[in-house]
Protein backbone atom coordinates (compact mmCIF):
# COMPACT_ATOMS: atom_id res chain seq x y z
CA UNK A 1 0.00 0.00 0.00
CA UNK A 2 1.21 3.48 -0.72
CA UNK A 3 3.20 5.52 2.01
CA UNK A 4 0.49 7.62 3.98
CA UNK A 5 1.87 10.73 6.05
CA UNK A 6 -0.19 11.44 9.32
CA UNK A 7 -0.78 14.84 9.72
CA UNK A 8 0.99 17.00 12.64
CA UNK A 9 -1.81 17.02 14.86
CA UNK A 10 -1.98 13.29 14.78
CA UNK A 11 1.91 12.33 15.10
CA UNK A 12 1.32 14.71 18.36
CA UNK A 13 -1.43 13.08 19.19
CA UNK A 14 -0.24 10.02 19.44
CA UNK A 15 3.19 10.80 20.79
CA UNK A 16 1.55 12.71 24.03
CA UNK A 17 -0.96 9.36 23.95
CA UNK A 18 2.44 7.25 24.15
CA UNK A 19 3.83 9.27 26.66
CA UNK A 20 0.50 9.04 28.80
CA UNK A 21 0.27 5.53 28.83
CA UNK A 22 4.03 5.10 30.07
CA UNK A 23 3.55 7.94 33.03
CA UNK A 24 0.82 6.78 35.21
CA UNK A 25 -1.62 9.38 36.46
CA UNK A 26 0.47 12.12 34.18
CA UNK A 27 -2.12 14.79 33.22
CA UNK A 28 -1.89 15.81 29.43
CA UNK A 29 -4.44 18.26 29.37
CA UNK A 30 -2.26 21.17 30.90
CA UNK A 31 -1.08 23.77 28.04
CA UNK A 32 2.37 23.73 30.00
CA UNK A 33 2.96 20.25 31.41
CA UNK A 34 5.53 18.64 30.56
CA UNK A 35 4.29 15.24 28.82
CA UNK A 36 2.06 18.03 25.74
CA UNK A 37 5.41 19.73 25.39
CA UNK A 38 7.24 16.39 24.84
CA UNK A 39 4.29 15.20 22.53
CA UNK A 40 4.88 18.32 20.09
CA UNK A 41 8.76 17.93 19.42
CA UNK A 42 8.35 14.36 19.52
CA UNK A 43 5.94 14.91 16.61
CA UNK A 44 7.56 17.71 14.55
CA UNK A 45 10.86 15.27 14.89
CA UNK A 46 8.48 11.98 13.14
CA UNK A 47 6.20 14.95 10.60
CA UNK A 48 9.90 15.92 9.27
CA UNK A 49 11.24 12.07 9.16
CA UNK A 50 7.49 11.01 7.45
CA UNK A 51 8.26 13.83 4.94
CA UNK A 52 11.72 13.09 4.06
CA UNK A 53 11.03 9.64 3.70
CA UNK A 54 8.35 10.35 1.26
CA UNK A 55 11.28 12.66 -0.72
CA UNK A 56 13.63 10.03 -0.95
CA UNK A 57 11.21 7.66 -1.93
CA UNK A 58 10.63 9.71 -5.17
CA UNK A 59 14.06 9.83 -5.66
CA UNK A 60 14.41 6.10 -6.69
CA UNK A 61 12.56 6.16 -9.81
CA UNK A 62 13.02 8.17 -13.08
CA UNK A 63 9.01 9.15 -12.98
CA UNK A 64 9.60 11.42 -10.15
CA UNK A 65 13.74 12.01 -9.69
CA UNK A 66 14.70 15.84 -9.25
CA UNK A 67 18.22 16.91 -10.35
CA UNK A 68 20.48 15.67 -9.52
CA UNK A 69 19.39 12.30 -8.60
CA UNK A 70 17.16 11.88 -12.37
CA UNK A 71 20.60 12.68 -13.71
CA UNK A 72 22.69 9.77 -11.23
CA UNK A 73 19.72 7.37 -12.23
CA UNK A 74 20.01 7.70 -15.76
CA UNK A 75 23.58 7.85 -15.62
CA UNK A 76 23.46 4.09 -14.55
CA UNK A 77 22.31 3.44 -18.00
CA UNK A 78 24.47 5.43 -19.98
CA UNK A 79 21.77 8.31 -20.85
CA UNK A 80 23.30 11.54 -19.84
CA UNK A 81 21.70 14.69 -19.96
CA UNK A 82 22.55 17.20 -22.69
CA UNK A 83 24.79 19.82 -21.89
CA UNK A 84 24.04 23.67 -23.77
CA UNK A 85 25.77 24.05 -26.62
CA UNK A 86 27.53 27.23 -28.10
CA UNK A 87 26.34 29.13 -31.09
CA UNK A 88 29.34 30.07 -33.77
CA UNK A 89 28.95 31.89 -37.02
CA UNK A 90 30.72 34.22 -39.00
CA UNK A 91 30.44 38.18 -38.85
CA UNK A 92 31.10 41.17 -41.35
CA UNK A 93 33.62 43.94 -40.13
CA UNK A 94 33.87 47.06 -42.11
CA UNK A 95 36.71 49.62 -42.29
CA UNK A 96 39.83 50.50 -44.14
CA UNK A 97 41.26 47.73 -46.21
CA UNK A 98 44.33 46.01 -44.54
CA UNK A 99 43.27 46.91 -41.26
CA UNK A 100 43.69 43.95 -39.12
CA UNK A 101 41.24 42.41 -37.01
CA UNK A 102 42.69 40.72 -33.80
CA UNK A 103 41.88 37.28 -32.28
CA UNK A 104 39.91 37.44 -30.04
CA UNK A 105 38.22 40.61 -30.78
CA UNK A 106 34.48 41.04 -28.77
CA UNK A 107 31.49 42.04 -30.52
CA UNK A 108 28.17 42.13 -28.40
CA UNK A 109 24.13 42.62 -28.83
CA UNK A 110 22.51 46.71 -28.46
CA UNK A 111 21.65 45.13 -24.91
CA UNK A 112 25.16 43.85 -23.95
CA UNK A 113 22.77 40.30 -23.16
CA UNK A 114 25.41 38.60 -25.85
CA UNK A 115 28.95 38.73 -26.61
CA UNK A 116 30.85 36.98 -29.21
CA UNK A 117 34.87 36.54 -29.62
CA UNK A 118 36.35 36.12 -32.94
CA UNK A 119 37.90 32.55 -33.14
CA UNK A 120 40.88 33.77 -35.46
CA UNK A 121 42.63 36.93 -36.33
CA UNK A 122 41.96 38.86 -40.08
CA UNK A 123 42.63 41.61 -42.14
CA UNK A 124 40.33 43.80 -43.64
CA UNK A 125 39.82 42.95 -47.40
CA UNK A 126 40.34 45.59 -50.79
CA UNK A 127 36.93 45.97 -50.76
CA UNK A 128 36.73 47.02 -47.38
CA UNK A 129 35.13 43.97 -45.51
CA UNK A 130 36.13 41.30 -43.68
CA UNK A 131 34.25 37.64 -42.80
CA UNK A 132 35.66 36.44 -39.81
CA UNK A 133 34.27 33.55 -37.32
CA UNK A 134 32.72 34.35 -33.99
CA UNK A 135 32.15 32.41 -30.97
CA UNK A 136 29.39 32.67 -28.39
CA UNK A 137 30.93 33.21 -24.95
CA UNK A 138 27.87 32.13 -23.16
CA UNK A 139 26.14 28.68 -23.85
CA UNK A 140 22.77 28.19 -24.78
CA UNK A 141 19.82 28.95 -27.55
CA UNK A 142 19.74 32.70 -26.25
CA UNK A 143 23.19 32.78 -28.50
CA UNK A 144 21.70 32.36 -31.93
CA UNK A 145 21.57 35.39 -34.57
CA UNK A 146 19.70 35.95 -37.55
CA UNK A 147 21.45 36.88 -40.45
CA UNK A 148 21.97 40.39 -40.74
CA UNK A 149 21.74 41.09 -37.06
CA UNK A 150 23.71 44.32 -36.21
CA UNK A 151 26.32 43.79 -33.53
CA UNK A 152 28.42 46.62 -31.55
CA UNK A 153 32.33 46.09 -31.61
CA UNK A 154 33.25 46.00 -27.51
CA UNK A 155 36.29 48.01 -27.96
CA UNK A 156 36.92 50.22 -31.06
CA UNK A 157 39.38 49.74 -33.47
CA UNK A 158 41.04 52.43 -35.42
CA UNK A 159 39.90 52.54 -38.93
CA UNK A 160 37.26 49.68 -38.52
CA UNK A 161 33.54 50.39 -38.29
CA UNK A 162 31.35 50.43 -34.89
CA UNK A 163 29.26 47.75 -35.58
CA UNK A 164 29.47 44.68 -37.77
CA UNK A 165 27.04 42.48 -39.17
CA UNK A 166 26.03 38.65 -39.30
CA UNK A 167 26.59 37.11 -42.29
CA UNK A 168 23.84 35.24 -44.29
CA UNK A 169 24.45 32.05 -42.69
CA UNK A 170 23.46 33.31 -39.31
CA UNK A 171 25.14 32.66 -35.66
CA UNK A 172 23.72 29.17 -34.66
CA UNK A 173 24.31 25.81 -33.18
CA UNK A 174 23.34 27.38 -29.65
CA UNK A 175 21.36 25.15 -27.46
CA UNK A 176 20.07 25.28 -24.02
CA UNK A 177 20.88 22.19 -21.65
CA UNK A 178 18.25 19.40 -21.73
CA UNK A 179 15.63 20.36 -19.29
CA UNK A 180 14.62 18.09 -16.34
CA UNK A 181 11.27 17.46 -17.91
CA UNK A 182 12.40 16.66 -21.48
CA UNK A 183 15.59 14.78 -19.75
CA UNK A 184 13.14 12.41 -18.05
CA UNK A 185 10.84 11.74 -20.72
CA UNK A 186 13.92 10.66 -22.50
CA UNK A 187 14.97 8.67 -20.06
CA UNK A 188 11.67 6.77 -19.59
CA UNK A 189 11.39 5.82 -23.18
CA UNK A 190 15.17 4.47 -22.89
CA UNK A 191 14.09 2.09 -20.21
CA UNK A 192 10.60 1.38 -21.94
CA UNK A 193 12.29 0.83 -25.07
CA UNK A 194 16.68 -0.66 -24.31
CA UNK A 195 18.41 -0.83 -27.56
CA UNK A 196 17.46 -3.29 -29.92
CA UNK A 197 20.68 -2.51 -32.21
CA UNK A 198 19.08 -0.90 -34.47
CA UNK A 199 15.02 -0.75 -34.08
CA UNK A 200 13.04 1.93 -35.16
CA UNK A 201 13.62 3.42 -31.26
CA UNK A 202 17.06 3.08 -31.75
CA UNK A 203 17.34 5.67 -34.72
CA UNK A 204 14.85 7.84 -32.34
CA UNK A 205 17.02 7.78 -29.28
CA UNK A 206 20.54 8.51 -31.22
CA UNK A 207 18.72 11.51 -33.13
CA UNK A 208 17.46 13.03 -30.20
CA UNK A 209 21.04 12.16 -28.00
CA UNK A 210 22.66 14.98 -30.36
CA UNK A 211 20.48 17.69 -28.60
CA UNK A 212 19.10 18.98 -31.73
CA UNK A 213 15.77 18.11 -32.32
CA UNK A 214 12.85 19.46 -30.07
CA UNK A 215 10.58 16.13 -32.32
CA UNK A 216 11.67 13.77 -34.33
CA UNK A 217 10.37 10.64 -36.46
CA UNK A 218 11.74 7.51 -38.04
CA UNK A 219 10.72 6.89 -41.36
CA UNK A 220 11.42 3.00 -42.11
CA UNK A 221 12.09 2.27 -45.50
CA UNK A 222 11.76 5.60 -46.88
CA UNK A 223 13.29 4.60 -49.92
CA UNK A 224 13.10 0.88 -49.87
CA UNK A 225 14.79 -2.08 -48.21
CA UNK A 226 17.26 -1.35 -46.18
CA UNK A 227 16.62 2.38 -45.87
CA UNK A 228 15.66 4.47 -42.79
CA UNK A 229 15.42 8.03 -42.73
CA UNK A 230 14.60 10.33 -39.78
CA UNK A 231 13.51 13.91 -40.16
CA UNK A 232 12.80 16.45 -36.94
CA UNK A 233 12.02 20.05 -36.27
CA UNK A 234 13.88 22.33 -33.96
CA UNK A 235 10.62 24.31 -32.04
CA UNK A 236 12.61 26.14 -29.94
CA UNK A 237 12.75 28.81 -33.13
CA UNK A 238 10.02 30.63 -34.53
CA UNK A 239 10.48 28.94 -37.60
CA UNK A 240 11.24 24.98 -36.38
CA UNK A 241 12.58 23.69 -39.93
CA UNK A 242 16.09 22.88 -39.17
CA UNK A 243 19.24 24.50 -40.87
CA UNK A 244 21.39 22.96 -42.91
CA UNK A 245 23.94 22.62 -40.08
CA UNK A 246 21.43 21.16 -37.81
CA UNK A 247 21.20 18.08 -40.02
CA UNK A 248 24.41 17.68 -40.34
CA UNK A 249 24.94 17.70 -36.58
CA UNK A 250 22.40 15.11 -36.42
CA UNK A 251 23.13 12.84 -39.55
CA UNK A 252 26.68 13.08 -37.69
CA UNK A 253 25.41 11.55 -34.31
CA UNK A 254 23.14 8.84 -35.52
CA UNK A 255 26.21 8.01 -37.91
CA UNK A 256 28.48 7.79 -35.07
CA UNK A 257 25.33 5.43 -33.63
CA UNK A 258 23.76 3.16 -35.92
CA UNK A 259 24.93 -0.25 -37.75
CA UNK A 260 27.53 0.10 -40.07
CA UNK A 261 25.31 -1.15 -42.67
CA UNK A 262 22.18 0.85 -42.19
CA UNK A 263 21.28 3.42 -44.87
CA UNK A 264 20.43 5.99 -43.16
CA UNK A 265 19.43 9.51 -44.55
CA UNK A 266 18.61 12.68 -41.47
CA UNK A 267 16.61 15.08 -43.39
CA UNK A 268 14.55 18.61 -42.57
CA UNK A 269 11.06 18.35 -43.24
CA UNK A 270 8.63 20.20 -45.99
CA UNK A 271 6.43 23.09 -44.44
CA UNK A 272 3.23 23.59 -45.79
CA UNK A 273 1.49 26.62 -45.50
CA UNK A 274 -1.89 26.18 -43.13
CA UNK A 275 -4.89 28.60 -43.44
CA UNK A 276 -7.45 29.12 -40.64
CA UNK A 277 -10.61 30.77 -40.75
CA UNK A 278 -12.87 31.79 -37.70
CA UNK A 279 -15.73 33.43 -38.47
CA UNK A 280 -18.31 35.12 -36.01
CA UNK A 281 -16.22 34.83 -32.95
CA UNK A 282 -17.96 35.79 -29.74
CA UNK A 283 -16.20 35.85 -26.43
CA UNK A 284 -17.62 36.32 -22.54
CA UNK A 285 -18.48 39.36 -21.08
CA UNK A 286 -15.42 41.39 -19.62
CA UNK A 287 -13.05 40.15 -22.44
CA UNK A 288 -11.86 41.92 -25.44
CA UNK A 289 -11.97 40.81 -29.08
CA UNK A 290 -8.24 41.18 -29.46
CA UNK A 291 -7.70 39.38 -26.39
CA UNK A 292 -10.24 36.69 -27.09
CA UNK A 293 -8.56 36.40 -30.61
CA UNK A 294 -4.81 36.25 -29.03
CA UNK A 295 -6.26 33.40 -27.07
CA UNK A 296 -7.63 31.91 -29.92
CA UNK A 297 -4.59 31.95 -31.85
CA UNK A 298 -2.45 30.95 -29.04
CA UNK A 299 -4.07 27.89 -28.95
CA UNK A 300 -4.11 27.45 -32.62
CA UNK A 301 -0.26 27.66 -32.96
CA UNK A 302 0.10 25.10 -30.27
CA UNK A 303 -2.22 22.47 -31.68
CA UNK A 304 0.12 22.65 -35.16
CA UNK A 305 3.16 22.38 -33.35
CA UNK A 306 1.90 18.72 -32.27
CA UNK A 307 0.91 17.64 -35.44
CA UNK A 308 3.71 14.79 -36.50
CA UNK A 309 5.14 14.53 -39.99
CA UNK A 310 3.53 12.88 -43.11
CA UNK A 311 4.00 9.32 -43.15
CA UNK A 312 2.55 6.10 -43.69
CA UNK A 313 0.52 5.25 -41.06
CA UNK A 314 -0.08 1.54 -41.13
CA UNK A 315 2.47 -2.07 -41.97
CA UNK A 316 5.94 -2.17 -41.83
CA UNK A 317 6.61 1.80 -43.15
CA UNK A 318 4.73 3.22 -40.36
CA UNK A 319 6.76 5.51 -38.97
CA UNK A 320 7.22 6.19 -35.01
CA UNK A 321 8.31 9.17 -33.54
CA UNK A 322 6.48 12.09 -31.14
CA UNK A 323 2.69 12.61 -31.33
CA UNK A 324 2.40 9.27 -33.51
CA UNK A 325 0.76 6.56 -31.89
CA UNK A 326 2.04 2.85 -31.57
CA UNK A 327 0.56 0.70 -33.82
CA UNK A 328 -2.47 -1.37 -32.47
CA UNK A 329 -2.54 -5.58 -32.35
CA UNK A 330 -4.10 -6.80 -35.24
CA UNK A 331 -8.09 -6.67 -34.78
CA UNK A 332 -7.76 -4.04 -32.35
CA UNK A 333 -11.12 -2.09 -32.57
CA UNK A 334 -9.39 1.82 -32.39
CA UNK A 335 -7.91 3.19 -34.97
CA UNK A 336 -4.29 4.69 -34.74
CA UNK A 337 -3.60 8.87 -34.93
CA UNK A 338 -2.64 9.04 -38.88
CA UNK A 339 0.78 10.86 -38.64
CA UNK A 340 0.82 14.09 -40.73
CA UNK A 341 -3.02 14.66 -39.98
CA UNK A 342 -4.64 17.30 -38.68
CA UNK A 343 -8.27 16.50 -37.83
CA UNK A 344 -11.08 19.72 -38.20
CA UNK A 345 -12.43 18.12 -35.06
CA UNK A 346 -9.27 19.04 -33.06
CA UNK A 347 -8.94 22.37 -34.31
CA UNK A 348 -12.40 23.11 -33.31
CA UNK A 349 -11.53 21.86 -29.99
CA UNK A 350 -8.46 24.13 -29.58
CA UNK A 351 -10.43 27.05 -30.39
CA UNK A 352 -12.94 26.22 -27.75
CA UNK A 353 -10.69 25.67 -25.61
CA UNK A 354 -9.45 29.45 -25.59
CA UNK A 355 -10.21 31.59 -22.42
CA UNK A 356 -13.57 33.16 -22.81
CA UNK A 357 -14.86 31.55 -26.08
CA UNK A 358 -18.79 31.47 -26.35
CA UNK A 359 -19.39 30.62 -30.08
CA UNK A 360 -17.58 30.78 -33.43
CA UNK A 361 -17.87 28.96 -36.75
CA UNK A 362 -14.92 27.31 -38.66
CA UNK A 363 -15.09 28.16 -42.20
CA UNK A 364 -11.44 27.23 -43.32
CA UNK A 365 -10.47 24.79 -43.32
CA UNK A 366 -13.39 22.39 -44.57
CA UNK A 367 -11.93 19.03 -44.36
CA UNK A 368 -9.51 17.23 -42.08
CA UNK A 369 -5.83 18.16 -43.65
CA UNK A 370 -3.14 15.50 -44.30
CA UNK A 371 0.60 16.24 -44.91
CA UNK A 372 2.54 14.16 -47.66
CA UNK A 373 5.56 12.00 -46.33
CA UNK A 374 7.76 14.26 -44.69
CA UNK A 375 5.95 17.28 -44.51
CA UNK A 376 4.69 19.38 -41.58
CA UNK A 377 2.12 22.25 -41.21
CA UNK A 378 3.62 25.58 -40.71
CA UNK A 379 2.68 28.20 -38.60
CA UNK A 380 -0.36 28.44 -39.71
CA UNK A 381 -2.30 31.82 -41.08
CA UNK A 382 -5.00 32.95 -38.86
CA UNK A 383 -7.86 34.93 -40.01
CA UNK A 384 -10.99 36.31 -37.75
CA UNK A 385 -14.05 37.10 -40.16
């Protein structure tokens, strides 16, 4: 039976009981006697031990671990937890050609939240720029640039412009360390699933071990015997499709994973542009339209982000992955989510689900809306009518 914790009162209780029945003709019922003052610390002393008793307890399995325990529990089968990562990339200095640009030099954000060092020395080119490779000095996702971001040069250099700017490629590869929620779902589906050197879980696991992908699916014979291709997204960015570098990171991991002779292709999936319609929209009273709309689309863009790739959804090609559902026994009387489906009845349920929602009609789309192989919704378009 589970562990029950008395409550305070009763631990004293019973302690000031226990101490009654050992001191004959003791009264108990005094606010200052001795035996009810015993009774209290006696309790508070077994409330604390019940308590941390019931702690440790959770510490023991992965379900309910807290750092750092979840981490020394998974640690005992290999799994660590990912660490952040550092975002690199190259940036543009302007100035007077020749002018060199040391090793080293610091470039940061308007805000000063980000600094970068540059991870060689250069010289300003004829045409008065230079490309030269930066590196985050703080780990994590918060690292990441867009192209063309304007950054402020820490301290000036003669002849050499202010500011410089990120070059098309962007500043990326940043990551934040694997949090203790994703960490543990991780770790249960290692011990639900244990290698099977080389099962569909397998190609999962090593994808996900590279601390790229937010989701990710495995696509079994993609293109024919022998062949199994994963794809993921990286949601974490407003727009999840992963970079070019971010499959490479990951084709490089499950590579580094999977049997020598498994053909294996990692591959960023297809957005496809999504159009929603809500027409008539009527909210509470005591809530605005543009806040009943913000709700509205809120829960909108999370539904999408749930939907999982395009796939074949039943035999041996099904592919597995998150938000796809195992495949049922044969006979089995409910039918499994199709991946790469998104169903009008659960974007009618998302919208009702919004704060303050009284009524609305759905007028786009009209039918449920499927995603070829290896294609995902995007963000989708949301229009109030």
């Amino acid at each position: 039976m589970p562990l029950g914790i008395p409550s305070f009162s009763d631990l004293r209780a019973q302690a000031v009981a226990n101490l009654a029945a050992r001191v004959p003709g003791a009264d108990t019922s005094l606010a200052r006697a001795t035996l009810p003052v015993l009774g209290n610390v006696v309790g508070a002393v077994a409330w604390a031990a019940y308590r941390a008793l019931a702690w440790v307890s959770k510490q023991f399995f992965v379900a309910s671990a807290e750092a750092p325990y979840l981490d020394r529990r998974l640690g005992e089968v290999n799994l660590p937890r990912i660490q952040a990562t550092t975002a690199a990339g190259n940036v543009v200095f302007s100035g007077a050609a020749s002018t060199p640009i040391p090793l080293a030099t610091l470039v940061a954000t308007a805000d000063g939240m980000q600094t970068y060092a540059t991870t060689s020395a250069a010289v300003v080119g004829s045409g008065g720029t230079i490309s030269v490779p930066v590196l985050a000095q703080v780990a994590g996702s918060a690292g990441n640039q867009a192209a063309a971001a304007v950054l402020t040069v820490v301290t000036a250099i003669a002849s050499v412009q202010a500011t410089a700017t990120v070059d098309t490629n962007g500043i990326t590869g940043g990551a934040d360390a694997e949090t203790d929620a994703a960490y543990r779902v991780r770790g249960l589906a290692r011990l639900g699933q244990p290698p099977q050197g080389g099962a569909a879980s397998d190609f999962l696991a090593w994808a996900k071990a590279s601390g790229v992908p937010t989701r990710a699916w495995v696509l079994p014979l993609n293109r024919g015997p022998g062949t199994v291709d994963v794809a993921f997204t990286v949601d974490s960015r407003a727009n999840n499709i992963p970079l070019a570098a971010d499959v490479t990171a990951v084709q490089n991991a499950v590579n580094a994973a999977k049997p020598v002779i498994a053909d294996c292709v990692v591959f960023a999936p297809t957005s496809d542009a999504l159009a929603i319609t809500v027409h008539g929209l009527v909210g509470g009273a005591g809530i605005t339209l543009s806040a009943l709309q913000a709700s509205v689309t809120a829960q909108l863009q999370a539904l999408v982000a749930t939907v999982p790739i395009g796939g074949p959804s039943t035999g041996s090609t099904a592919i597995s992955g998150d938000g796809v559902s195992a495949p049922l026994p044969p006979g089995a009387l409910f039918p499994v989510q199709t991946p790469g489906t998104l169903f009008l009845s659960q974007i009618e349920a998302a919208i009702d689900a919004a704060d303050g929602v009284i009524s609305f009609d759905l007028t786009a789309p009209a039918a449920d809306v499927t995603f070829a192989t290896g294609h995902i919704p995007a963000a989708p378009t949301i229009t109030f009518t």
